[in-house]
PDB file of N, CA and C in Angstrom:
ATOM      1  N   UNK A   1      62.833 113.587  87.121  1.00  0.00           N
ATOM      2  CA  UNK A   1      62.737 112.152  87.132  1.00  0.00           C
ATOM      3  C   UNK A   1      64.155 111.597  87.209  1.00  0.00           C
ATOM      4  N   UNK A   2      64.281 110.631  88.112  1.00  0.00           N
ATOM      5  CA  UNK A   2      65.533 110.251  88.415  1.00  0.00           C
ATOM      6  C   UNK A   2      65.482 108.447  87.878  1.00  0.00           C
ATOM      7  N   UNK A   3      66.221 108.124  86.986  1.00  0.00           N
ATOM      8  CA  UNK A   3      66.030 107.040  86.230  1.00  0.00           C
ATOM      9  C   UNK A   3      67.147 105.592  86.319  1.00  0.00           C
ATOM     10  N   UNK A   4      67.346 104.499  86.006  1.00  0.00           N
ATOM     11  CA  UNK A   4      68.387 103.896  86.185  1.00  0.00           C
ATOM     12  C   UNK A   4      67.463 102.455  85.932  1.00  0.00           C
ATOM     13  N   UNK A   5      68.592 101.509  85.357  1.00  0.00           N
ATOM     14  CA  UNK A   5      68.221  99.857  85.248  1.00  0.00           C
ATOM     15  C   UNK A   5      68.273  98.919  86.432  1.00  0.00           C
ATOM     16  N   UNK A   6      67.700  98.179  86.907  1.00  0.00           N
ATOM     17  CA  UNK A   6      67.601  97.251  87.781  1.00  0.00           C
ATOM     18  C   UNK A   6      68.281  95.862  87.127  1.00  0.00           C
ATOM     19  N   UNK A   7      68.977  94.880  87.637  1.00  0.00           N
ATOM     20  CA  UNK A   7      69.752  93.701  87.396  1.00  0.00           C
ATOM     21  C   UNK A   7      68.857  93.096  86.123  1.00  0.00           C
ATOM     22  N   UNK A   8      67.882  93.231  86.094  1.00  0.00           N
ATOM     23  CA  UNK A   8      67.225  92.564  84.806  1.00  0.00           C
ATOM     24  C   UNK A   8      67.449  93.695  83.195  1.00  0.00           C
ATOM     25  N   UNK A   9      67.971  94.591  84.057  1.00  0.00           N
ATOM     26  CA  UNK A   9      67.711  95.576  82.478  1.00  0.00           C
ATOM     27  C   UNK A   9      66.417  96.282  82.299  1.00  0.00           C
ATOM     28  N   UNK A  10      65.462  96.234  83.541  1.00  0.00           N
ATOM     29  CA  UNK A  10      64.462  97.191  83.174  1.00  0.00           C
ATOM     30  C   UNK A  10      64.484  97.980  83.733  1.00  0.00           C
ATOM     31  N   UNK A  11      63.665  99.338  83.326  1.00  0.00           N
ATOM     32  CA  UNK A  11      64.075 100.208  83.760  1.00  0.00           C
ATOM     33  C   UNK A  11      63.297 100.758  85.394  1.00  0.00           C
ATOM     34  N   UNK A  12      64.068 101.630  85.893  1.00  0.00           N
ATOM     35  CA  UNK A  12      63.240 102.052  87.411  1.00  0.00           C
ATOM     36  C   UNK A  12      63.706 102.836  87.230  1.00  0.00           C
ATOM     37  N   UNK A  13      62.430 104.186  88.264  1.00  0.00           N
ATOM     38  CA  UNK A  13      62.828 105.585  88.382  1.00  0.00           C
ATOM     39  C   UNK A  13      61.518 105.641  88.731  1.00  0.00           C
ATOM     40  N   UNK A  14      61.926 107.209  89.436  1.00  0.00           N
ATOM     41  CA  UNK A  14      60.738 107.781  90.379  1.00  0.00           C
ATOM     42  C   UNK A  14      61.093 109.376  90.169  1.00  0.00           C
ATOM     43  N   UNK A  15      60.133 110.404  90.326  1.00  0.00           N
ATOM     44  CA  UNK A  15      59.775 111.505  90.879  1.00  0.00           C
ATOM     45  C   UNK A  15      60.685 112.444  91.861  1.00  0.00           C
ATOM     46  N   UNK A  16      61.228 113.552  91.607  1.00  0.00           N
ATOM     47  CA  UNK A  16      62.363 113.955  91.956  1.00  0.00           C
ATOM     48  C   UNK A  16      61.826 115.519  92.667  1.00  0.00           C
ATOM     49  N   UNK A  17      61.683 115.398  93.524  1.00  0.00           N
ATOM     50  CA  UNK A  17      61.048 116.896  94.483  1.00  0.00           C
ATOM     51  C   UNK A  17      62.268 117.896  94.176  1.00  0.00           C
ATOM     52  N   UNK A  18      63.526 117.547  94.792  1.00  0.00           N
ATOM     53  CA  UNK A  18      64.879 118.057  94.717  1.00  0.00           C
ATOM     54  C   UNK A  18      66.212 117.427  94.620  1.00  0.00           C
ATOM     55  N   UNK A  19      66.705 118.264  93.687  1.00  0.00           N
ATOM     56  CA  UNK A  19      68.163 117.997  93.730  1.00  0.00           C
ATOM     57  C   UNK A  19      68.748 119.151  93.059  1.00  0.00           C
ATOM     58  N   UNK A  20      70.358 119.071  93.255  1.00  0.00           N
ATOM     59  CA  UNK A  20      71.290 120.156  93.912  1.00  0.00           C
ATOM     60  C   UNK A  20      72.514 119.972  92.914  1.00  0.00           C
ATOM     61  N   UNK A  21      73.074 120.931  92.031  1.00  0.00           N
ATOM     62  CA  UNK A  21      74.130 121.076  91.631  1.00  0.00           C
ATOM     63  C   UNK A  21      75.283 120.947  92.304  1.00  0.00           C
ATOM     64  N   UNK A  22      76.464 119.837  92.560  1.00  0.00           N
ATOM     65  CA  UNK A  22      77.736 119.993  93.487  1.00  0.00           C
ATOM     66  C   UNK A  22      78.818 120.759  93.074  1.00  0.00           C
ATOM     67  N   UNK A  23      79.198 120.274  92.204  1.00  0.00           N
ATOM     68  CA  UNK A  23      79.841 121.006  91.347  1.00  0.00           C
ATOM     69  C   UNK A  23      79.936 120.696  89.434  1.00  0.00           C
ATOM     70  N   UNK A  24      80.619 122.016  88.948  1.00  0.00           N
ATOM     71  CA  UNK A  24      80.607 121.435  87.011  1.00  0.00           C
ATOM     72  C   UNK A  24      81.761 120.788  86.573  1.00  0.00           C
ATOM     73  N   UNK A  25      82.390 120.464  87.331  1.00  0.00           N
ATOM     74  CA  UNK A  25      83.473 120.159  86.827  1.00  0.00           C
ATOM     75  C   UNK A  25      84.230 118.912  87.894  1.00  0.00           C
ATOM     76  N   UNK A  26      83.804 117.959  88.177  1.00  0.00           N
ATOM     77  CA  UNK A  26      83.300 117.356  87.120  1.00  0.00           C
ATOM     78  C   UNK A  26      81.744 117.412  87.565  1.00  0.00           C
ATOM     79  N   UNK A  27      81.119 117.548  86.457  1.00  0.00           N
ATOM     80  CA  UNK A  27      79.730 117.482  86.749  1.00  0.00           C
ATOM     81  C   UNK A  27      79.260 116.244  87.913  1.00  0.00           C
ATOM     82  N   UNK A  28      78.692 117.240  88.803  1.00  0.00           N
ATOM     83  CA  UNK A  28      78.386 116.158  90.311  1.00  0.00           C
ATOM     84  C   UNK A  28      76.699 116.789  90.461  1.00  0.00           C
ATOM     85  N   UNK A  29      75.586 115.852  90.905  1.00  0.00           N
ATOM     86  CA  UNK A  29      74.120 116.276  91.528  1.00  0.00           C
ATOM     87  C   UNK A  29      74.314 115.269  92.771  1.00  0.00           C
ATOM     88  N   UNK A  30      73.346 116.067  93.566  1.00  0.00           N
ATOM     89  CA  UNK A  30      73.300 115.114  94.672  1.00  0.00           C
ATOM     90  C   UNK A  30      72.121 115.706  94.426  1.00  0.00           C
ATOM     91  N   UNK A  31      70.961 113.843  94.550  1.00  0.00           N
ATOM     92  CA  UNK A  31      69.893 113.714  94.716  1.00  0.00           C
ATOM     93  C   UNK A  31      69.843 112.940  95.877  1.00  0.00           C
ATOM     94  N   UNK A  32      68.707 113.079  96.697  1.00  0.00           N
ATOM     95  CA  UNK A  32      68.612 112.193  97.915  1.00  0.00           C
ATOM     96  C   UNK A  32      67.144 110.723  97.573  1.00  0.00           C
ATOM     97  N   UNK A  33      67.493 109.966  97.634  1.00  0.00           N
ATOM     98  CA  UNK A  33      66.491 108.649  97.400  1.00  0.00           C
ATOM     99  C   UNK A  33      66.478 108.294  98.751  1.00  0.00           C
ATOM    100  N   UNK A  34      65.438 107.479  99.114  1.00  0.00           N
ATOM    101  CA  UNK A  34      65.095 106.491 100.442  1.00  0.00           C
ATOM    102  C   UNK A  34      65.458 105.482 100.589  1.00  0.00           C
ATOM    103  N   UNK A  35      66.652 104.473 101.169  1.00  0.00           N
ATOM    104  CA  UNK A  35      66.961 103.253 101.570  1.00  0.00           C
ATOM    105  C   UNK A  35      66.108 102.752 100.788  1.00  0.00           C
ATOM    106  N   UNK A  36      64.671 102.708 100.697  1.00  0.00           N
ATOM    107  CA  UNK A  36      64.342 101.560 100.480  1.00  0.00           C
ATOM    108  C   UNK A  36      63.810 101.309  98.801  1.00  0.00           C
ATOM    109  N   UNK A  37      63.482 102.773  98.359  1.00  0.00           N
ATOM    110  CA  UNK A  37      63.537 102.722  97.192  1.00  0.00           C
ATOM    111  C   UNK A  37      64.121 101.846  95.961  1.00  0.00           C
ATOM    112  N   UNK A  38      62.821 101.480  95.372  1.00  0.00           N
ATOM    113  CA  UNK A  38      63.714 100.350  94.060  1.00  0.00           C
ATOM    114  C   UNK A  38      64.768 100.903  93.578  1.00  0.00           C
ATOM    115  N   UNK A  39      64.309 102.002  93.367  1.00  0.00           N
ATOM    116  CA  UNK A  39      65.333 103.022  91.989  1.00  0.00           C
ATOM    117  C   UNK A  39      66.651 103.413  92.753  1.00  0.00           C
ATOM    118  N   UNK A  40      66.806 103.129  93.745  1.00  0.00           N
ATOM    119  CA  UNK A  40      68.164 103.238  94.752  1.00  0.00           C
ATOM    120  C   UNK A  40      68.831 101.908  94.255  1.00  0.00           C
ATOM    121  N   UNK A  41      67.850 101.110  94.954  1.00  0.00           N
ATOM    122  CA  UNK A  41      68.943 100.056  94.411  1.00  0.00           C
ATOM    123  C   UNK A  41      69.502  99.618  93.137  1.00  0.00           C
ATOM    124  N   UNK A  42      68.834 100.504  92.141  1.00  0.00           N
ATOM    125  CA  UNK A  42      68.931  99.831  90.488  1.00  0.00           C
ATOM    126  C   UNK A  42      70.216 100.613  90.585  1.00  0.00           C
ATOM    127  N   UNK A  43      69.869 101.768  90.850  1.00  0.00           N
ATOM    128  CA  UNK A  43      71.446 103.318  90.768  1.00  0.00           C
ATOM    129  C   UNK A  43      72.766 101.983  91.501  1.00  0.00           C
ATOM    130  N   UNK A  44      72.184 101.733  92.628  1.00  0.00           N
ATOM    131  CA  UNK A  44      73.726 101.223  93.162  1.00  0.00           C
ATOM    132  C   UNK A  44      74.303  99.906  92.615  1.00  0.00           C
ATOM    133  N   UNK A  45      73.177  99.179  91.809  1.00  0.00           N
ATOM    134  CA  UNK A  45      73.698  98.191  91.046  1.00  0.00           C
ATOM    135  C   UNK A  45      73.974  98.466  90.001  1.00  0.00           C
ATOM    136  N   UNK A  46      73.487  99.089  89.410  1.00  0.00           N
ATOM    137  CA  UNK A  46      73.380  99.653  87.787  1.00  0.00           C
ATOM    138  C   UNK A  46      75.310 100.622  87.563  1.00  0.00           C
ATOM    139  N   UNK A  47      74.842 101.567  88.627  1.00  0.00           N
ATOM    140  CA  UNK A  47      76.343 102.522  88.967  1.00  0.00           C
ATOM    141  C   UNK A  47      76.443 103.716  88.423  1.00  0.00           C
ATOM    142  N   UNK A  48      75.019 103.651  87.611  1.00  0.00           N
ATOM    143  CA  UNK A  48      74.849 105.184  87.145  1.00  0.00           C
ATOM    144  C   UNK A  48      72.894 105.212  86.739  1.00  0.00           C
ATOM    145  N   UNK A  49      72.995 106.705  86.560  1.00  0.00           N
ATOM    146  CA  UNK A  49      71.584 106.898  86.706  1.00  0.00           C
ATOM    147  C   UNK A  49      71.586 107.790  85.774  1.00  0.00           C
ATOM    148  N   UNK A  50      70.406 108.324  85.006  1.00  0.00           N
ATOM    149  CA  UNK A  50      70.270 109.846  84.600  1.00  0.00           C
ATOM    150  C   UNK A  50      69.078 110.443  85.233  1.00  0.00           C
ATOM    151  N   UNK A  51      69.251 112.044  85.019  1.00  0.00           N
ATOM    152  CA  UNK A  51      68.254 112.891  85.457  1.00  0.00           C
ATOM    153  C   UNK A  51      67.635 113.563  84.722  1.00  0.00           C
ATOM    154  N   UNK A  52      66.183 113.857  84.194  1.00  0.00           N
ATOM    155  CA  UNK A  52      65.658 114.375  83.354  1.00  0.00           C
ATOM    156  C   UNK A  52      64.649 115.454  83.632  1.00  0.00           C
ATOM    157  N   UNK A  53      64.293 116.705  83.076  1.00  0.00           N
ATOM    158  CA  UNK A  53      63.415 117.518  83.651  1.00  0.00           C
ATOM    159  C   UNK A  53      62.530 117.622  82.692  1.00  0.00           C
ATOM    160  N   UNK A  54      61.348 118.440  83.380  1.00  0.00           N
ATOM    161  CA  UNK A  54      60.757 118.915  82.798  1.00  0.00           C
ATOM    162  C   UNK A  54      61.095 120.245  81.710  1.00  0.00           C
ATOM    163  N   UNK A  55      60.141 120.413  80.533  1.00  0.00           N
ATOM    164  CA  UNK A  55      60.176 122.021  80.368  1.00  0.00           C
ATOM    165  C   UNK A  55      59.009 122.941  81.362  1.00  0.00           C
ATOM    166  N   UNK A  56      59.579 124.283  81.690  1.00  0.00           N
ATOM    167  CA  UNK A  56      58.938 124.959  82.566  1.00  0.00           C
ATOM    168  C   UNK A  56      59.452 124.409  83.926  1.00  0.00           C
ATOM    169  N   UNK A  57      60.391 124.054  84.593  1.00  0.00           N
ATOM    170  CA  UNK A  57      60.788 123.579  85.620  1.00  0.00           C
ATOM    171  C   UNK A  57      60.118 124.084  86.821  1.00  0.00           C
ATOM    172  N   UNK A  58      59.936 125.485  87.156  1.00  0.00           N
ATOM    173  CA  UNK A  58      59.680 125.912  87.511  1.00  0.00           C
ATOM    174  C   UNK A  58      57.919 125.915  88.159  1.00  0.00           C
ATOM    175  N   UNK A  59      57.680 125.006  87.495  1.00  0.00           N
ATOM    176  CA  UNK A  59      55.515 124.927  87.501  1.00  0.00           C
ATOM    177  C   UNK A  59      55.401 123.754  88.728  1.00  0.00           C
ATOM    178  N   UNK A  60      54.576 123.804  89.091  1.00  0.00           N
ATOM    179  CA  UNK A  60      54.493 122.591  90.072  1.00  0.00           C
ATOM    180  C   UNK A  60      54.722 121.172  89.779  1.00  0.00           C
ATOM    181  N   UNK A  61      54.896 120.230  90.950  1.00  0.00           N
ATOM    182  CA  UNK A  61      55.595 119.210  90.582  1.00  0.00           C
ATOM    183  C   UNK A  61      54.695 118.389  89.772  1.00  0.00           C
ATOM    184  N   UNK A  62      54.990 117.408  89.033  1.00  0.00           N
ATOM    185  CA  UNK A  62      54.293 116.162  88.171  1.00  0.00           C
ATOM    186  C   UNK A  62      53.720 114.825  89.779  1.00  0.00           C
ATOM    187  N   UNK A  63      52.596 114.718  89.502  1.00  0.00           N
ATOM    188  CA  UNK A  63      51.984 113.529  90.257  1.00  0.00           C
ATOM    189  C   UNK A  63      53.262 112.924  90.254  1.00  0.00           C
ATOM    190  N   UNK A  64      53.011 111.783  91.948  1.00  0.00           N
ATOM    191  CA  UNK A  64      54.117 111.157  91.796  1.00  0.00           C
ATOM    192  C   UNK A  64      53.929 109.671  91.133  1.00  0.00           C
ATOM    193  N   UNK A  65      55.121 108.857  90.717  1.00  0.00           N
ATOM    194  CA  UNK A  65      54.779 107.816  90.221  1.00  0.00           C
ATOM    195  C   UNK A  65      54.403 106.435  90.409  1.00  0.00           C
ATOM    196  N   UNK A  66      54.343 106.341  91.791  1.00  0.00           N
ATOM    197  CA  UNK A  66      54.464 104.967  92.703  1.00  0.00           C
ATOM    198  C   UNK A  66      53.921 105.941  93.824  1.00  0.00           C
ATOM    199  N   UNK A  67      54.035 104.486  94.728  1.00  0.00           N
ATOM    200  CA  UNK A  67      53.609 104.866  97.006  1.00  0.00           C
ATOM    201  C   UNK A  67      53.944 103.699  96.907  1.00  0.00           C
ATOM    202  N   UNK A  68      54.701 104.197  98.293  1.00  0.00           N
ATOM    203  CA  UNK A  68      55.401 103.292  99.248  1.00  0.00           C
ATOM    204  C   UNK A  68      54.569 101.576  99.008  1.00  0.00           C
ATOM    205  N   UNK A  69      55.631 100.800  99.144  1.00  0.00           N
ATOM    206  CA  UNK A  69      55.588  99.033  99.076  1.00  0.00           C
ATOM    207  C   UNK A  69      54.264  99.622 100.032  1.00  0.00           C
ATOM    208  N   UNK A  70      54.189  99.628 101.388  1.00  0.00           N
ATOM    209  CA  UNK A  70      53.685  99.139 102.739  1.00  0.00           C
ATOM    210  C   UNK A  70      52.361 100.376 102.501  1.00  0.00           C
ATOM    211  N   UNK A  71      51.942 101.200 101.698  1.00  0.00           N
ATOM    212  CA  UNK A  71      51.407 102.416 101.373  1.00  0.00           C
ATOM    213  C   UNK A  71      49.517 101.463 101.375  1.00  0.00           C
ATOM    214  N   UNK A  72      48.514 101.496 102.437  1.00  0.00           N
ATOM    215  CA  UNK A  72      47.270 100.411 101.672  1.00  0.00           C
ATOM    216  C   UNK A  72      46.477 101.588 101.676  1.00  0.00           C
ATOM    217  N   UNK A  73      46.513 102.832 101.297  1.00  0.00           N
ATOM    218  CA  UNK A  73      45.662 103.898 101.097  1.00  0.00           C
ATOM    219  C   UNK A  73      44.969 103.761  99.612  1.00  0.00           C
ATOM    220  N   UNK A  74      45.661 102.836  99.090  1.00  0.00           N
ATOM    221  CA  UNK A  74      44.601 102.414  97.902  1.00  0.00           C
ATOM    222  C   UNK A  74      45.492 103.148  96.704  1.00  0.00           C
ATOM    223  N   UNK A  75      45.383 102.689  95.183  1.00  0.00           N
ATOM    224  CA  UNK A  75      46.153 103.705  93.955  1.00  0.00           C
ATOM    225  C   UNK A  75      46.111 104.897  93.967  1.00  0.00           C
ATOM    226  N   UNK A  76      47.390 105.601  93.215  1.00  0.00           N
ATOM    227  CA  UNK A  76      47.041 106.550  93.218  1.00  0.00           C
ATOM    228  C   UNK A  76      46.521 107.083  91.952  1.00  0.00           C
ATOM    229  N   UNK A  77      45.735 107.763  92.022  1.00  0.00           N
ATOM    230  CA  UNK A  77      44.756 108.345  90.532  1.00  0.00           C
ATOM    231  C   UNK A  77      45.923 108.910  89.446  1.00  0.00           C
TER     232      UNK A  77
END
């Protein structure tokens, strides 16, 4: 889960398929988000984000948490 505040102070974040250790020193991830994603823009206003995992990382992914603005396939369960 990739997390961060939006200009009001609440919080946004979404569902994290992958991301990538850059380096430890100084500790660097590169996660990739979508242009259009809220939680992009909270990160680039906000200026920082955190990343949180699961335990068992390794198990399949967690449902995701949102669909797309433009998404009319109906909620997701």
């Amino acid at each position: 889960m990739v997390t961060s505040l939006d200009h009001d102070g609440e919080p946004r974040g979404m569902t994290c398929s992958a991301l990538c250790s850059v380096t430890g020193t100084p500790p660097t991830l590169l996660v990739c988000l979508r242009r259009e994603n809220p939680t992009l823009d909270a990160i680039v206003r906000c200026g920082r984000f955190a990343v949180t995992g699961r335990p068992g990382w390794r198990q399949p992914c967690p449902p995701p948490v949102g669909k797309p603005p433009n998404d009319s396939t109906g909620p997701i369960p």
